[in-house]
Protein backbone atom coordinates (compact mmCIF):
# COMPACT_ATOMS: atom_id res chain seq x y z
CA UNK A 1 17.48 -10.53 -6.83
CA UNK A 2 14.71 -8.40 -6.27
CA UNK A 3 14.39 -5.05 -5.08
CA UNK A 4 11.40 -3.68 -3.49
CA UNK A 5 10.89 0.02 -1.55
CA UNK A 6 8.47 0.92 0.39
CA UNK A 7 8.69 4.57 2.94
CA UNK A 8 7.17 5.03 6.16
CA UNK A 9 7.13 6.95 9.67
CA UNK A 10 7.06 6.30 12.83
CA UNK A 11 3.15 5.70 12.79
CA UNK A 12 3.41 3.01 10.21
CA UNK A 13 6.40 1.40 11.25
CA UNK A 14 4.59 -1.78 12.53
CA UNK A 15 2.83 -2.19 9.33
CA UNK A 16 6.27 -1.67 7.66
CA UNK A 17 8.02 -4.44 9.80
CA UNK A 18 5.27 -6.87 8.96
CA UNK A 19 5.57 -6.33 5.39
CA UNK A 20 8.95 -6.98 5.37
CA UNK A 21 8.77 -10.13 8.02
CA UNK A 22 6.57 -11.58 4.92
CA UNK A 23 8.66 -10.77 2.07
CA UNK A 24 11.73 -12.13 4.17
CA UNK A 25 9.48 -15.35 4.70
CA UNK A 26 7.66 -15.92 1.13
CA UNK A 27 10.63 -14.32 -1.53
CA UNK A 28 14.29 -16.27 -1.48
CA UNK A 29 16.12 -13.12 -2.52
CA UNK A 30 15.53 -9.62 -2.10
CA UNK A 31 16.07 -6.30 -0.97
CA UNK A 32 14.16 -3.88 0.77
CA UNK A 33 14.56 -0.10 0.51
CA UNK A 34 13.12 1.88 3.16
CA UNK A 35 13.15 5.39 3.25
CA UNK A 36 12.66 5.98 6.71
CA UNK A 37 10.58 9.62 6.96
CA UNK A 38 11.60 10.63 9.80
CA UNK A 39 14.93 10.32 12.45
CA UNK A 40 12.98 7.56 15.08
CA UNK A 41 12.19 5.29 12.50
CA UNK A 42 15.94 5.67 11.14
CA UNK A 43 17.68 5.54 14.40
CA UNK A 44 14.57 2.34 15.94
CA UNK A 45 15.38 0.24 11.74
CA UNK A 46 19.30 0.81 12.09
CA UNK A 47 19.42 -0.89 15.76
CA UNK A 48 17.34 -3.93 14.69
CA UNK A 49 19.79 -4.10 11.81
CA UNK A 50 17.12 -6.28 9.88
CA UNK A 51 18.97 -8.58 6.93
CA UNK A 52 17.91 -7.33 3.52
CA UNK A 53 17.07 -3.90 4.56
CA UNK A 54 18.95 -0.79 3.14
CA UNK A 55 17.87 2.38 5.18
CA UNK A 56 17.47 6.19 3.45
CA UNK A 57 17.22 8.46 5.85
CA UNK A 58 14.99 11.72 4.88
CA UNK A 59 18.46 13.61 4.92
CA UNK A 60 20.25 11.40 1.99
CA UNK A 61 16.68 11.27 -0.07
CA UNK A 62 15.33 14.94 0.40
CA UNK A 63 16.57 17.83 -2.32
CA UNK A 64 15.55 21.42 -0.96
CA UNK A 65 12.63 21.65 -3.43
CA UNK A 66 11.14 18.23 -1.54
CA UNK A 67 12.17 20.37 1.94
CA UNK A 68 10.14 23.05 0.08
CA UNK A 69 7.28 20.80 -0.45
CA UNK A 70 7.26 19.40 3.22
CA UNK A 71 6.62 22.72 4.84
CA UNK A 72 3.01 23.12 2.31
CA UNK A 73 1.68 19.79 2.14
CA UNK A 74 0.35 17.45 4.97
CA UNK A 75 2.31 14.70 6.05
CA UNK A 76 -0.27 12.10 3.77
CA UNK A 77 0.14 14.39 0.34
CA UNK A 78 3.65 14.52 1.59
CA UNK A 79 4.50 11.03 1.85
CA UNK A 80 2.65 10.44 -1.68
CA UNK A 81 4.91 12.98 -3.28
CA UNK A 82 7.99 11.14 -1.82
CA UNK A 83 6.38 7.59 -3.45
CA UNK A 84 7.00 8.41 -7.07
CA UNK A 85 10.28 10.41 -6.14
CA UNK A 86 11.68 7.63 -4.30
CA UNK A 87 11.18 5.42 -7.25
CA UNK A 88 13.13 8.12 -9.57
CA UNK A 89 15.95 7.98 -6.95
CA UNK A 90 16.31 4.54 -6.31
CA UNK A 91 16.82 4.05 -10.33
CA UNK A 92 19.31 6.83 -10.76
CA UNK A 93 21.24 6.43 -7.81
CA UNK A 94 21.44 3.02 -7.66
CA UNK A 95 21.13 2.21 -11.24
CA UNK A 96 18.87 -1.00 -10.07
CA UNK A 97 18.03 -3.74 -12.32
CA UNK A 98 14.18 -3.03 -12.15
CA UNK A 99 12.17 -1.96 -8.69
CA UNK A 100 8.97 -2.23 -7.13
CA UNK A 101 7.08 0.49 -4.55
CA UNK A 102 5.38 -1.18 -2.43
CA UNK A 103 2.78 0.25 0.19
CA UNK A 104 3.40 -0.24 3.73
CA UNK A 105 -0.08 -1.86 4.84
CA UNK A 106 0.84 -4.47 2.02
CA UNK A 107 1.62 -8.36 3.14
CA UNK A 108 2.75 -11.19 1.04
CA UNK A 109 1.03 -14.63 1.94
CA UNK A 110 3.14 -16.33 -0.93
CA UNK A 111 6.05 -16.47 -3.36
CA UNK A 112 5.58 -12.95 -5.66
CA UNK A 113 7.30 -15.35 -8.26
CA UNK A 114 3.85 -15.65 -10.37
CA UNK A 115 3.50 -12.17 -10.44
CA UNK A 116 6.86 -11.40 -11.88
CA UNK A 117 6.55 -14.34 -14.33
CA UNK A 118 3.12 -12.16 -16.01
CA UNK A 119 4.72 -8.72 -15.87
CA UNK A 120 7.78 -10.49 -17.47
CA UNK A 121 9.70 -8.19 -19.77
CA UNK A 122 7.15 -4.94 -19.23
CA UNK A 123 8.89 -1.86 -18.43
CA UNK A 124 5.93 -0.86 -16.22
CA UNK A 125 3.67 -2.80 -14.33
CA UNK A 126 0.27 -1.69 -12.04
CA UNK A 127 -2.50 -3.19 -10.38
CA UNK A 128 -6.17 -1.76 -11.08
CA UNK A 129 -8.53 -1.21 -8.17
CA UNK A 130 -11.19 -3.64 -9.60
CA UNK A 131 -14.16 -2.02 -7.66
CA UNK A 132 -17.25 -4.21 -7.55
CA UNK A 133 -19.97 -3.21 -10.30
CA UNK A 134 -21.63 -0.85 -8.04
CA UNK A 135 -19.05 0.99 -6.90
CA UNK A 136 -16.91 1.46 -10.57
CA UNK A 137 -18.16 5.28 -10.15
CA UNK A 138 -14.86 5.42 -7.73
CA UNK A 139 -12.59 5.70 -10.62
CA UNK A 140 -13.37 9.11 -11.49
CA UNK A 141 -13.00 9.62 -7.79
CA UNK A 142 -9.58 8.08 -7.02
CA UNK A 143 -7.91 6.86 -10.19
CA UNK A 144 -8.55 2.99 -12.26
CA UNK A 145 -4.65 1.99 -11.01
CA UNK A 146 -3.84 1.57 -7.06
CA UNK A 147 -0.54 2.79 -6.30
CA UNK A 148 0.12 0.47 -3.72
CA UNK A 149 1.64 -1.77 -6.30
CA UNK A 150 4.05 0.04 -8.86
CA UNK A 151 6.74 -2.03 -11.28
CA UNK A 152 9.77 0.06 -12.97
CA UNK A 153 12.40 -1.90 -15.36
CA UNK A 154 15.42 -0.14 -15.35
CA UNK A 155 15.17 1.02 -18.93
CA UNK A 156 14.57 3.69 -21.21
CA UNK A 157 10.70 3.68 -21.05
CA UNK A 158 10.60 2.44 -17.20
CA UNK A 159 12.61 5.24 -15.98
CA UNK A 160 10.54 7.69 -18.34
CA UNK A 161 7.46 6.88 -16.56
CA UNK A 162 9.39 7.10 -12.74
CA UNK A 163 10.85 10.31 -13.98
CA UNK A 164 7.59 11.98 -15.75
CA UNK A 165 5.31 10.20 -12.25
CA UNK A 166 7.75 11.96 -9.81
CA UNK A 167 7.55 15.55 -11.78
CA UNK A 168 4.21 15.23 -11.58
CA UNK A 169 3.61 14.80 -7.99
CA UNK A 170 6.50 17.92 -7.33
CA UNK A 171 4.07 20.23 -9.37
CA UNK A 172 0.59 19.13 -7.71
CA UNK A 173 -0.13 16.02 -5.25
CA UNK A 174 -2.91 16.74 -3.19
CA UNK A 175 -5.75 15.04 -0.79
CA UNK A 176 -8.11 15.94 -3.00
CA UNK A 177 -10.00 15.24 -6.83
CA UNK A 178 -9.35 18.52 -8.55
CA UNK A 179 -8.97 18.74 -12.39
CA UNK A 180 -8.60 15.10 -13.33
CA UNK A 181 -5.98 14.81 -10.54
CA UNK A 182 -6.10 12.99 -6.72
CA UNK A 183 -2.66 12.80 -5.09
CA UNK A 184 -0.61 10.67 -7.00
CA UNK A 185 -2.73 8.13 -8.00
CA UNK A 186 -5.01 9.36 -11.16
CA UNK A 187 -1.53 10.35 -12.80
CA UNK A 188 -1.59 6.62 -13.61
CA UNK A 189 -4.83 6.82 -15.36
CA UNK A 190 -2.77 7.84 -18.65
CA UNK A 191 -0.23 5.01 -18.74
CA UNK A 192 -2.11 2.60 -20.84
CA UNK A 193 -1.98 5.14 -23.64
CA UNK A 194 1.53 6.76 -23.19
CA UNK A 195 3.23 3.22 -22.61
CA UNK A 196 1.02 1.11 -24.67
CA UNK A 197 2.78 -2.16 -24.99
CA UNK A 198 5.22 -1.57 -22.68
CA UNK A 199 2.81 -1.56 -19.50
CA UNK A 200 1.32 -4.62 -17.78
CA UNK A 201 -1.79 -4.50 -16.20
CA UNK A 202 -1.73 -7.07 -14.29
CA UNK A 203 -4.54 -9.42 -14.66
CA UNK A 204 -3.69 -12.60 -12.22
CA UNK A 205 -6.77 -12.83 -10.07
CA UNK A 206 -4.45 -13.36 -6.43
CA UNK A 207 -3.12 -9.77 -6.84
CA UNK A 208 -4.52 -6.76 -6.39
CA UNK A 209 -7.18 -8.15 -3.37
CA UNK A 210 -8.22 -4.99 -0.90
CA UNK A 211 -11.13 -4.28 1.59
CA UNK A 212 -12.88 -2.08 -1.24
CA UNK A 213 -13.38 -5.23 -3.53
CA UNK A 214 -12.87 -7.95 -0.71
CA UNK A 215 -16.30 -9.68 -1.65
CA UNK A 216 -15.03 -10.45 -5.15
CA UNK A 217 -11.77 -11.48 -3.97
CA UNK A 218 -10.51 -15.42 -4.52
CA UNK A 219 -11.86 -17.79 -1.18
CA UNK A 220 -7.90 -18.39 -0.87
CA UNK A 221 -5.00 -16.62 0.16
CA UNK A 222 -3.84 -14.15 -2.38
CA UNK A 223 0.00 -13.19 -3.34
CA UNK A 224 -0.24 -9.58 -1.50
CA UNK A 225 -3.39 -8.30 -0.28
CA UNK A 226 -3.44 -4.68 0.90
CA UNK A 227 -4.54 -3.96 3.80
CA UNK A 228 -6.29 -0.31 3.56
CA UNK A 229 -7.80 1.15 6.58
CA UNK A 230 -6.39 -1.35 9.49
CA UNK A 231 -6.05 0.30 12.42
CA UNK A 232 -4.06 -0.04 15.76
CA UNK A 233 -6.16 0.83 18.53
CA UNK A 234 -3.89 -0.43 20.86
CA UNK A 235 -1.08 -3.40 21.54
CA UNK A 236 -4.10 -6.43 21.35
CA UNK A 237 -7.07 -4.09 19.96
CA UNK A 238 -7.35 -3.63 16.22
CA UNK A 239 -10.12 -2.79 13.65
CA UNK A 240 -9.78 -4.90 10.37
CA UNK A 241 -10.85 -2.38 8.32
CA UNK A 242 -12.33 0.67 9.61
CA UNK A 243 -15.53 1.42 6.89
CA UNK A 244 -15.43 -1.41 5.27
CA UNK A 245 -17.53 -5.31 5.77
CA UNK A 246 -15.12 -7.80 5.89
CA UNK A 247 -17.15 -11.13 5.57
CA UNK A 248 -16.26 -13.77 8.22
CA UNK A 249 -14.66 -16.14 6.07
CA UNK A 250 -12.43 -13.49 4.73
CA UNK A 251 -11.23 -12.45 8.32
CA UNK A 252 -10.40 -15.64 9.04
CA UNK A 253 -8.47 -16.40 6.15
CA UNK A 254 -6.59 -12.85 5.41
CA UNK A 255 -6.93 -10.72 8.46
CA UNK A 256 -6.24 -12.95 11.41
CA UNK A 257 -2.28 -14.51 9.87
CA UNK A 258 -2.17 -10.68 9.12
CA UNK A 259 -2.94 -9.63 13.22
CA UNK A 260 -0.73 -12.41 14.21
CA UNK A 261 1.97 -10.74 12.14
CA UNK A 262 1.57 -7.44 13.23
CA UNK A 263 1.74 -8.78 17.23
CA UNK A 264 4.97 -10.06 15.97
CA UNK A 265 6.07 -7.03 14.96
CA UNK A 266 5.33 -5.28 17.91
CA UNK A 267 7.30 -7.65 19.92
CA UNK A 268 10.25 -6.83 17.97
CA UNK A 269 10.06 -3.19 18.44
CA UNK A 270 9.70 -3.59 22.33
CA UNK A 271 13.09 -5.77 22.29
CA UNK A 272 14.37 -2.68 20.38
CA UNK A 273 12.64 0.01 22.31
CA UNK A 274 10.91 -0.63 25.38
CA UNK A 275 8.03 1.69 25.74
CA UNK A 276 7.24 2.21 22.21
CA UNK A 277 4.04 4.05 21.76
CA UNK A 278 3.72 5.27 17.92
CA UNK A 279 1.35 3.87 15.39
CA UNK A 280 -2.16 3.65 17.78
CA UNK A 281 -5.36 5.21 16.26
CA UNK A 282 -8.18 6.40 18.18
CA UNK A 283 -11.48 6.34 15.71
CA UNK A 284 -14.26 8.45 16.03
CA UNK A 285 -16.91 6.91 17.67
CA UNK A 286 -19.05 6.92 14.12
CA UNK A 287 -16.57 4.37 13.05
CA UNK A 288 -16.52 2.57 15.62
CA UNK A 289 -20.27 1.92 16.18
CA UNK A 290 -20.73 0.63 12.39
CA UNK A 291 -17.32 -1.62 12.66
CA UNK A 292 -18.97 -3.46 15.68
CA UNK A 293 -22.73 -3.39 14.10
CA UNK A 294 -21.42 -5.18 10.64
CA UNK A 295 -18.92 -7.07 12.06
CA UNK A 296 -20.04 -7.77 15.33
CA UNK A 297 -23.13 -7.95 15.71
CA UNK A 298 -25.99 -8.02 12.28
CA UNK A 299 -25.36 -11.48 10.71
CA UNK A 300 -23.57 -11.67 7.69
CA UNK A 301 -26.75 -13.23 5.83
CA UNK A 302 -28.79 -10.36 6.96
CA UNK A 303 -25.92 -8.27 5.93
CA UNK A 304 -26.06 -9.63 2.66
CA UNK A 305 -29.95 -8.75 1.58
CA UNK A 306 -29.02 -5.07 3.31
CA UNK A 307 -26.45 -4.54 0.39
CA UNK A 308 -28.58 -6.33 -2.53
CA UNK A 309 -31.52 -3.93 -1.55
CA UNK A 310 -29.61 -0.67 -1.03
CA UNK A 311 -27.77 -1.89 -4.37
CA UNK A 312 -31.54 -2.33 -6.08
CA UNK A 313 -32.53 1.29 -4.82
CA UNK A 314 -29.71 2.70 -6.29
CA UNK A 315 -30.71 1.16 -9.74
CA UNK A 316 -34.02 2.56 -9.55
């Protein structure tokens, strides 16, 4: 059995449904823990009464120094601060066999059995960004380690690292880079030397596929790709990924099963809740004019030489 959690609002709650619609369709047996951050998305998840689901509510999961924290920090350095702390109370509380966080915007297009089979006995095991060559400068920015993706074995070393991770994020987890730190993210940038052998990184080329190093990425459907920066505009509107040049063959083959899944999702919540309006984004029209001029409208070939020459420039 494996046990996954993931936490989300109302805002995120279709992303949520579809990555749990593809975990129930790719991985035989499993359990999803959702800690639902706020009352609607409790009340909307405990009426659909999914199978494989175990609901926290933010009353069972919140001590009063995390009510503390909720008053100070915004609701995105909040919700990071609950990620590691959700992980620390998922192993205590319900002494799990080993558990994996899991971002929201994540979706599985296959079996996460080869993934498993690599981190095999690790008591730790995280994905690296893998930013293209000219953009590796974004580590010192955001961290080498995404925390979409974030393996704890229930032992003495994996709950070390949940328990140190979630301490951390209580004392400082901000949206910001300040003193080697950015929300909860660069506190992963010291795992490889605390944990040593004990941490995987994993290395299997189908994991760990994003719209930051989409151009790299494999020409075929990866385990889990994450999908950073999708936006609802509306019911049938939606912007791939808002900042970022998804090449055509890439939308075809990752972003439109993911848009399919997503409709699906909202479907369900209508059955549930007529009239369901959460989770739509309104981008600022800056956004919105490059989306459409790189994905709509320059070529991708013309597209191409733009990059290799700004990339030459930048050389020089």
């Amino acid at each position: 059995m494996r046990h996954f959690c993931t936490l989300f609002d109302r805002n995120y709650l279709y992303k949520g449904l579809t990555l749990y619609f593809s975990l129930a369709r790719h991985c035989p047996e499993f359990v999803l823990w959702i800690l639902c951050l706020d009352d609607i998305t409790h009340d909307l998840l405990s009426r659909m009464n999914l199978e494989n689901v175990r609901l926290v509510s933010a009353a069972e999961f919140e001590n009063t120094r995390l009510q503390k924290i909720k008053k100070e920090r915004t609701v995105t350095e909040y919700s990071w601060t609950c990620t590691s702390n959700f992980c620390r109370f998922l192993l205590l509380e319900q002494d799990l066999p080993s558990l994996t966080y899991l971002d929201a915007d994540l979706f599985f297009f296959q079996n996460p059995t080869p993934l498993f089979d690599e981190i095999a006995d690790h008591s730790i095991a995280v994905v690296e960004h893998r930013f293209p060559a000219e953009q590796e400068r974004l580590e010192k920015k955001v961290g080498r380690f995404n925390v979409g993706f974030v393996y704890f074995k229930n032992d003495e070393i994996g709950r070390a690292a949940a328990i140190r991770w979630a301490d951390q994020t209580l004392d400082w987890c901000f949206f910001r880079l300040e003193n080697g730190k950015y929300g909860d993210q660069m506190y992963l940038d010291e795992w490889p030397k605390l944990y040593g052998e004990h941490l995987c990184i994993v290395k299997t080329p189908l994991i760990g596929s994003a719209p930051w190093n989409i151009k790299d990425a494999p020409n075929s459907q990866p385990v889990f790709y994450h999908f950073h920066a999708f936006k609802l505009l509306s019911k049938n509107k939606f912007t791939p990924a808002a900042g970022y040049f998804i090449p055509r063959r890439k939308r075809e083959l990752f972003y439109k099963p993911y848009i399919a899944a997503i409709k699906d999702a909202i479907t369900q919540v209508e059955r549930s809740e007529p009239g369901y309006h959460f989770g739509f984004s309104r981008l600022p029209a800056k956004d919105m004019f490059w989306y459409y001029v790189y994905n709509k409208i320059l070529p991708e070939k013309l597209i191409f030489w733009l990059t290799k020459l700004k990339r030459r420039f930048k050389k020089q």
